[in-house]
C-alpha atoms as a PDB file:
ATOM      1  CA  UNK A   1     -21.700  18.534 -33.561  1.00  0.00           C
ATOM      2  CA  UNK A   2     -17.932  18.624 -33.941  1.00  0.00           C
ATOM      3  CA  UNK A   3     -15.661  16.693 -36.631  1.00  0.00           C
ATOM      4  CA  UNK A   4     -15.417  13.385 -35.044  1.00  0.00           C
ATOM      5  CA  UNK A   5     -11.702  13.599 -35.997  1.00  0.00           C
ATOM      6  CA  UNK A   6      -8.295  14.712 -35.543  1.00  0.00           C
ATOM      7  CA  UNK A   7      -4.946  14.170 -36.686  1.00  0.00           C
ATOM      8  CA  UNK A   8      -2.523  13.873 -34.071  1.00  0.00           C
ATOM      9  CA  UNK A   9      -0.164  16.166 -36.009  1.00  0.00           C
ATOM     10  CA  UNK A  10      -2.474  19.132 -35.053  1.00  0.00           C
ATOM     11  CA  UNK A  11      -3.493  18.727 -31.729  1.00  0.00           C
ATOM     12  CA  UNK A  12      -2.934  21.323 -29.750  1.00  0.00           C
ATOM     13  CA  UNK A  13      -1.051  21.087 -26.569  1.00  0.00           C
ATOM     14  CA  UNK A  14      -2.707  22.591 -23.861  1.00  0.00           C
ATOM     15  CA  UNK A  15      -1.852  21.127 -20.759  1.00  0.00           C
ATOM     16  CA  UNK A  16       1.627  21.504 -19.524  1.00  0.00           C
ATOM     17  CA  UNK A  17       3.743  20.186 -16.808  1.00  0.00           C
ATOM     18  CA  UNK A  18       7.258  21.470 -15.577  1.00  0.00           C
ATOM     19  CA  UNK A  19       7.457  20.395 -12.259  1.00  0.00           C
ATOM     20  CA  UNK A  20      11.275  18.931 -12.568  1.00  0.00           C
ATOM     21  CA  UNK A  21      10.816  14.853 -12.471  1.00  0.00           C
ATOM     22  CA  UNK A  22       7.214  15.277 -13.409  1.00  0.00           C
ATOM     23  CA  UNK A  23       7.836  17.501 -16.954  1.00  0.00           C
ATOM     24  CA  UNK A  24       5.416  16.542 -20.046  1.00  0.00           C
ATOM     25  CA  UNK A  25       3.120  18.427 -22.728  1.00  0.00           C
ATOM     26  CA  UNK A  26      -0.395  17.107 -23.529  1.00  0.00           C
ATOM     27  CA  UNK A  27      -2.278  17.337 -25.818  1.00  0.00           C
ATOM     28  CA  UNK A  28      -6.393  16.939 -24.346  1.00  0.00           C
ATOM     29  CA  UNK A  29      -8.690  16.747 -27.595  1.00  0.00           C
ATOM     30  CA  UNK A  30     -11.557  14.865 -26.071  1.00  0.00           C
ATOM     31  CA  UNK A  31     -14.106  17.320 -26.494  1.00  0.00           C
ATOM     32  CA  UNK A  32     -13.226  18.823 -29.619  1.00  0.00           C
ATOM     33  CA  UNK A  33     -13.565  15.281 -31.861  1.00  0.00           C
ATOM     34  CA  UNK A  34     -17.062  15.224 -29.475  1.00  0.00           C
ATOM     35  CA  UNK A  35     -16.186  12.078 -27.017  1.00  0.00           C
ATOM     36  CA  UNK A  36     -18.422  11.855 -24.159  1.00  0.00           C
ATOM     37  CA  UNK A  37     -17.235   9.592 -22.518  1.00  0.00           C
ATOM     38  CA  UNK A  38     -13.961   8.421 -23.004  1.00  0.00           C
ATOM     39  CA  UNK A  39     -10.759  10.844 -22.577  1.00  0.00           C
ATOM     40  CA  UNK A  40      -8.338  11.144 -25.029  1.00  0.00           C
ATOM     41  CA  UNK A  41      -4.721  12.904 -24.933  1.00  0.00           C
ATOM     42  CA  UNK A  42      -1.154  12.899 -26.767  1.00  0.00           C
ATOM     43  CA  UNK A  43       1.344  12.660 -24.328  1.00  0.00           C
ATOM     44  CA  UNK A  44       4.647  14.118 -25.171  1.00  0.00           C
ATOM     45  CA  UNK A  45       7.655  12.904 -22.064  1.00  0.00           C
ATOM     46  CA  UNK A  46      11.218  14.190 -22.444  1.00  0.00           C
ATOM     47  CA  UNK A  47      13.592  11.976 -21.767  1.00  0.00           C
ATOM     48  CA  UNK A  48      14.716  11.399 -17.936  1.00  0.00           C
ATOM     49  CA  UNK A  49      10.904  12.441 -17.169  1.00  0.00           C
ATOM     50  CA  UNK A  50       7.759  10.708 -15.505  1.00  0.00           C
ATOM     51  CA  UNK A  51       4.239  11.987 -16.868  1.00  0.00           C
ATOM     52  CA  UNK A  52       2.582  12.090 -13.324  1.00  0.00           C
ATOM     53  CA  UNK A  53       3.562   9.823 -10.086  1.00  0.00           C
ATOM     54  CA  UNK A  54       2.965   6.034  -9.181  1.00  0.00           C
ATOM     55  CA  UNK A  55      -1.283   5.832  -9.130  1.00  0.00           C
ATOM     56  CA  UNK A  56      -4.011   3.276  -9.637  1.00  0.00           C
ATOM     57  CA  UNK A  57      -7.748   4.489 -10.358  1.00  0.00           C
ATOM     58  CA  UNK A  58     -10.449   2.857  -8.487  1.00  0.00           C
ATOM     59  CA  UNK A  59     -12.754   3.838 -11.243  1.00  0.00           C
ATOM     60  CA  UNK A  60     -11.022   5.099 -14.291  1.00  0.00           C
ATOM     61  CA  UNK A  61      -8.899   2.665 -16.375  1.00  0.00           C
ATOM     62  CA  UNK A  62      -6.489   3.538 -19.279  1.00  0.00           C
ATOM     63  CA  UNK A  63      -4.475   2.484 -21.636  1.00  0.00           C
ATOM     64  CA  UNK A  64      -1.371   4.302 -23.499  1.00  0.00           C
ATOM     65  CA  UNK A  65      -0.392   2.920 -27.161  1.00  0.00           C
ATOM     66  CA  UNK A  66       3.716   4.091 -27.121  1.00  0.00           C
ATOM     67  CA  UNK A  67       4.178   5.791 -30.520  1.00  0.00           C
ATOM     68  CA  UNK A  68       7.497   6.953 -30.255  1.00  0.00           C
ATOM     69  CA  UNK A  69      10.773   6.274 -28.207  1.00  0.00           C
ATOM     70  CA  UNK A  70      11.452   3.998 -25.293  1.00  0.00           C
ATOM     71  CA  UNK A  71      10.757   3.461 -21.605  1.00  0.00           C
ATOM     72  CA  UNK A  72       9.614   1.717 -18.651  1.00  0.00           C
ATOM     73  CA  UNK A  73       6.172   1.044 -17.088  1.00  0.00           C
ATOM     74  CA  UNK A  74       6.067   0.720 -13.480  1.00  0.00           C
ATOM     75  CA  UNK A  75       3.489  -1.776 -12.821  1.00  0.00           C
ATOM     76  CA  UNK A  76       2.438  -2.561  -9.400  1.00  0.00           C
ATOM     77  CA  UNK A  77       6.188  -4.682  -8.193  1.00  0.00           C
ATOM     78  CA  UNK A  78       7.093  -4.607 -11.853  1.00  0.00           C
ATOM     79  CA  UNK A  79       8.530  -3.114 -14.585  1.00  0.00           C
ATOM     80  CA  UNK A  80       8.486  -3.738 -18.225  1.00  0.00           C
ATOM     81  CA  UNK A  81      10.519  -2.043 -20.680  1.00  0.00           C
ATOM     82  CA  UNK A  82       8.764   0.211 -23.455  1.00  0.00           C
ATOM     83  CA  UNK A  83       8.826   0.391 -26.920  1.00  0.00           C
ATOM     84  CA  UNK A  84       7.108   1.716 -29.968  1.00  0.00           C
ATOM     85  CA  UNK A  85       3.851  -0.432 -30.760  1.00  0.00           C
ATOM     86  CA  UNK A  86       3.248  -1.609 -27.390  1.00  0.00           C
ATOM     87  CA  UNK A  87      -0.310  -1.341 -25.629  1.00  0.00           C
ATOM     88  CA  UNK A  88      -0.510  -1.160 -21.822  1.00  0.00           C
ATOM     89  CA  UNK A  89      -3.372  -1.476 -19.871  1.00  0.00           C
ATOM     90  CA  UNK A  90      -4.401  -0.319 -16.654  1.00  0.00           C
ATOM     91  CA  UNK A  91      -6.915  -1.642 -14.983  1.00  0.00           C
ATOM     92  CA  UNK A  92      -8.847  -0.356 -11.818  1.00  0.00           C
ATOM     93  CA  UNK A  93      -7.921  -1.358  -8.422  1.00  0.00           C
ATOM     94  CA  UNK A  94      -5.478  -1.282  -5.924  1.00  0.00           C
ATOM     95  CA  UNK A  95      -1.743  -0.875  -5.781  1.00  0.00           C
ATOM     96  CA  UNK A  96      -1.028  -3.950  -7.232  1.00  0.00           C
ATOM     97  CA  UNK A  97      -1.971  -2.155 -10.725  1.00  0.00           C
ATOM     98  CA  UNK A  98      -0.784   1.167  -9.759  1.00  0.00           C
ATOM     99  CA  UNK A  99       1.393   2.418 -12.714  1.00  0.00           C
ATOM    100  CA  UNK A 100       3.836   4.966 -14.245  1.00  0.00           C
ATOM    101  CA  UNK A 101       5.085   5.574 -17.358  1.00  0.00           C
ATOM    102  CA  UNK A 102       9.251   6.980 -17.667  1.00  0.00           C
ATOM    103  CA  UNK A 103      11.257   7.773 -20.313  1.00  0.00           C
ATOM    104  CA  UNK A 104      14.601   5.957 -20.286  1.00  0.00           C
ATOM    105  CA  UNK A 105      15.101   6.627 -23.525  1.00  0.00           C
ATOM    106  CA  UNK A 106      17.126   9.548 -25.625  1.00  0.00           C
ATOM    107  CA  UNK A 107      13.923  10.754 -27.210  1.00  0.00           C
ATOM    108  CA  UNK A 108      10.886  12.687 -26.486  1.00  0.00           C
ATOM    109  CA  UNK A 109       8.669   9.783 -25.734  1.00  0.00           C
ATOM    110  CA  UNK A 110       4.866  10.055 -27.504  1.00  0.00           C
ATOM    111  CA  UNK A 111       2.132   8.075 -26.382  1.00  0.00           C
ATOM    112  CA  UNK A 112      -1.736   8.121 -26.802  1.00  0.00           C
ATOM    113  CA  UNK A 113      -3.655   7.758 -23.608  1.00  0.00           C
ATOM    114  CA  UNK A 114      -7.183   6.986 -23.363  1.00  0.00           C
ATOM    115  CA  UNK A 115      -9.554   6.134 -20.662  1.00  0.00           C
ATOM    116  CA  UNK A 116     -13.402   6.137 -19.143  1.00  0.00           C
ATOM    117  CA  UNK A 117     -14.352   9.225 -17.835  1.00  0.00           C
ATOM    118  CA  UNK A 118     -16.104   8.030 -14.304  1.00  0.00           C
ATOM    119  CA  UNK A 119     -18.433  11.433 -12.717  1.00  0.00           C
ATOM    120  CA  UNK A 120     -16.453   9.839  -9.223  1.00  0.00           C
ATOM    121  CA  UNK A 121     -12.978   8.678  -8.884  1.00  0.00           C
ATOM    122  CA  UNK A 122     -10.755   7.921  -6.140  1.00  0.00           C
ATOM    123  CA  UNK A 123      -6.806   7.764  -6.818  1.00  0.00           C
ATOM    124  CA  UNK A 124      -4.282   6.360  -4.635  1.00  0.00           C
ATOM    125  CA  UNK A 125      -0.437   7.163  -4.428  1.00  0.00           C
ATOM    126  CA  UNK A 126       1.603   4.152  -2.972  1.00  0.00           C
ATOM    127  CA  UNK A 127       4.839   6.227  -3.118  1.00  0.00           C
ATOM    128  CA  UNK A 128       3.858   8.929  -1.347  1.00  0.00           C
ATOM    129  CA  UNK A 129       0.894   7.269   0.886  1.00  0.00           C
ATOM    130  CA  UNK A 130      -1.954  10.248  -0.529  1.00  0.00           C
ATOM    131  CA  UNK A 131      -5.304   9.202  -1.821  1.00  0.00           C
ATOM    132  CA  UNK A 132      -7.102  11.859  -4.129  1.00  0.00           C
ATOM    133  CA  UNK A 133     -10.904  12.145  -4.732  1.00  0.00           C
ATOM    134  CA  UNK A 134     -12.685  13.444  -7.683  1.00  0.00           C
ATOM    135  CA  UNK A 135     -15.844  14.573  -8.716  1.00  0.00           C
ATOM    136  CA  UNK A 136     -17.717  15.505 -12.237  1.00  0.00           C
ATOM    137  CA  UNK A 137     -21.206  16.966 -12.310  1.00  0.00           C
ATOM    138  CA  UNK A 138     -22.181  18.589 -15.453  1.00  0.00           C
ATOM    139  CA  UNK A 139     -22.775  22.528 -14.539  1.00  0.00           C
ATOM    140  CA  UNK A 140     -20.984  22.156 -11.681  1.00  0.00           C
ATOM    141  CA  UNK A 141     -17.257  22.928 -10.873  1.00  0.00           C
ATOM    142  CA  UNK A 142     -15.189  19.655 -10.582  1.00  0.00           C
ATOM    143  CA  UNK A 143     -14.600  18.789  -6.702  1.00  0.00           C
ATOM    144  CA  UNK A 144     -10.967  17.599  -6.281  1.00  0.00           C
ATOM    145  CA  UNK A 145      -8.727  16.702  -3.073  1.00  0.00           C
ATOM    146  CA  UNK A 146      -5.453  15.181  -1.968  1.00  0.00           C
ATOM    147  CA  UNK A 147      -5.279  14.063   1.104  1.00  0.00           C
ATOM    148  CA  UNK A 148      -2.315  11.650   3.063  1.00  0.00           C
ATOM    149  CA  UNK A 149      -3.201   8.134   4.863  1.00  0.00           C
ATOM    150  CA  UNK A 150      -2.798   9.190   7.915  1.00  0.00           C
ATOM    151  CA  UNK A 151      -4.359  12.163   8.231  1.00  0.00           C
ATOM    152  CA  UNK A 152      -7.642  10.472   8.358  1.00  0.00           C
ATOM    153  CA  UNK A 153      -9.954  11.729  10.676  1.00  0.00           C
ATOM    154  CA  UNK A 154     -13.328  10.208  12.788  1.00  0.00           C
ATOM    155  CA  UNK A 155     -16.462  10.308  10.671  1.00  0.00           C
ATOM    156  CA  UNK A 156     -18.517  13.392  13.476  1.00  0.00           C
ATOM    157  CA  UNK A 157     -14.816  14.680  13.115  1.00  0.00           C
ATOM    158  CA  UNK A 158     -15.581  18.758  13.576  1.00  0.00           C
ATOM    159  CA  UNK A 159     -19.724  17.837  13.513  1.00  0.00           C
ATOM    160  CA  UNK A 160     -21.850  19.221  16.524  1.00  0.00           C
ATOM    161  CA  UNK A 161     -23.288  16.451  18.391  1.00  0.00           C
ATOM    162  CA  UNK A 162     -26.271  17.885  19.828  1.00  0.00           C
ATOM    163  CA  UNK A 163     -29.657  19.427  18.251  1.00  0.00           C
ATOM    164  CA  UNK A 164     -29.406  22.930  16.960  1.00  0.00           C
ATOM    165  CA  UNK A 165     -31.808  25.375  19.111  1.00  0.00           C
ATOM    166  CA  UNK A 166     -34.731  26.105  17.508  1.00  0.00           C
ATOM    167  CA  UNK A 167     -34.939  29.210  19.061  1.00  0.00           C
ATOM    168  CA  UNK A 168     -31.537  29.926  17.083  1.00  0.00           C
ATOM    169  CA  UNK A 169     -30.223  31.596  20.723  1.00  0.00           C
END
């Protein structure tokens, strides 16, 4: 069994994004303090920068304790300005809880993010109309997809409608 501990000041970070708007570092330690199942991360966000798009979870829901610097949480029609100390929550649902979390500030922005880690979870994207799917199975690789709106397609949608031969001619 691992230490059940860390101390943010050596966490390693191991999971990082430079995609221009969408530029942070984090830091996932989850597994290594031995959490099942919850997720854990330190979230470092230059300033300027947005963590990940506008999303809501239809099955995971987090919360992010701001440790350092100052921003704004997009909140389904709202925003609310960010400061050290302050607690968000996210709860699942629809777009009307769909969040984001910027750095207005002059600072690297620091925040510790933790959630339920659901085996099945469905994302949506209001922004950019996409809905993502996601799958867990322990000893399995983790099915993931992004898909838009509209590309939906009919349910038999590429299925053959009649009987296979038996005779397999």
């Amino acid at each position: 069994m691992p230490k059940p501990l860390i101390n943010l000041a050596d966490v390693e970070f191991d999971d990082i994004e430079d995609n221009g708007y969408y530029s942070s570092r984090r830091a996932l330690f989850s597994a290594s303090i031995g959490a099942r199942q919850l997720g854990y991360n330190l979230t470092e966000l230059p300033p300027g920068k947005a963590q990940c798009p506008f999303h809501a979870h239809r099955a995971e829901e987090e919360v992010f304790v701001i440790l350092e610097g100052e921003g704004e949480l997009r909140f389904g029609d709202q925003r609310f300005a960010l400061r050290p100390h302050d607690v968000v929550a996210c709860p699942t649902g629809g777009p009307e809880v769909a969040h984001q979390i910027i750095n207005t500030g002059r600072v690297t922005m620091r925040y510790l993010a933790l959630s339920n880690q659901a085996e099945l979870d469905v994302c949506e994207y209001p922004d950019s109309d996409k809905v993502g799917v996601s799958a867990r199975t322990p000893g399995a690789p983790r099915l993931r997809g992004l898909y838009r709106r509209g590309a939906a397609v009919d349910y038999y949608d590429g299925e053959r409608t009649e009987p296979p031969d038996p005779s397999g001619s």
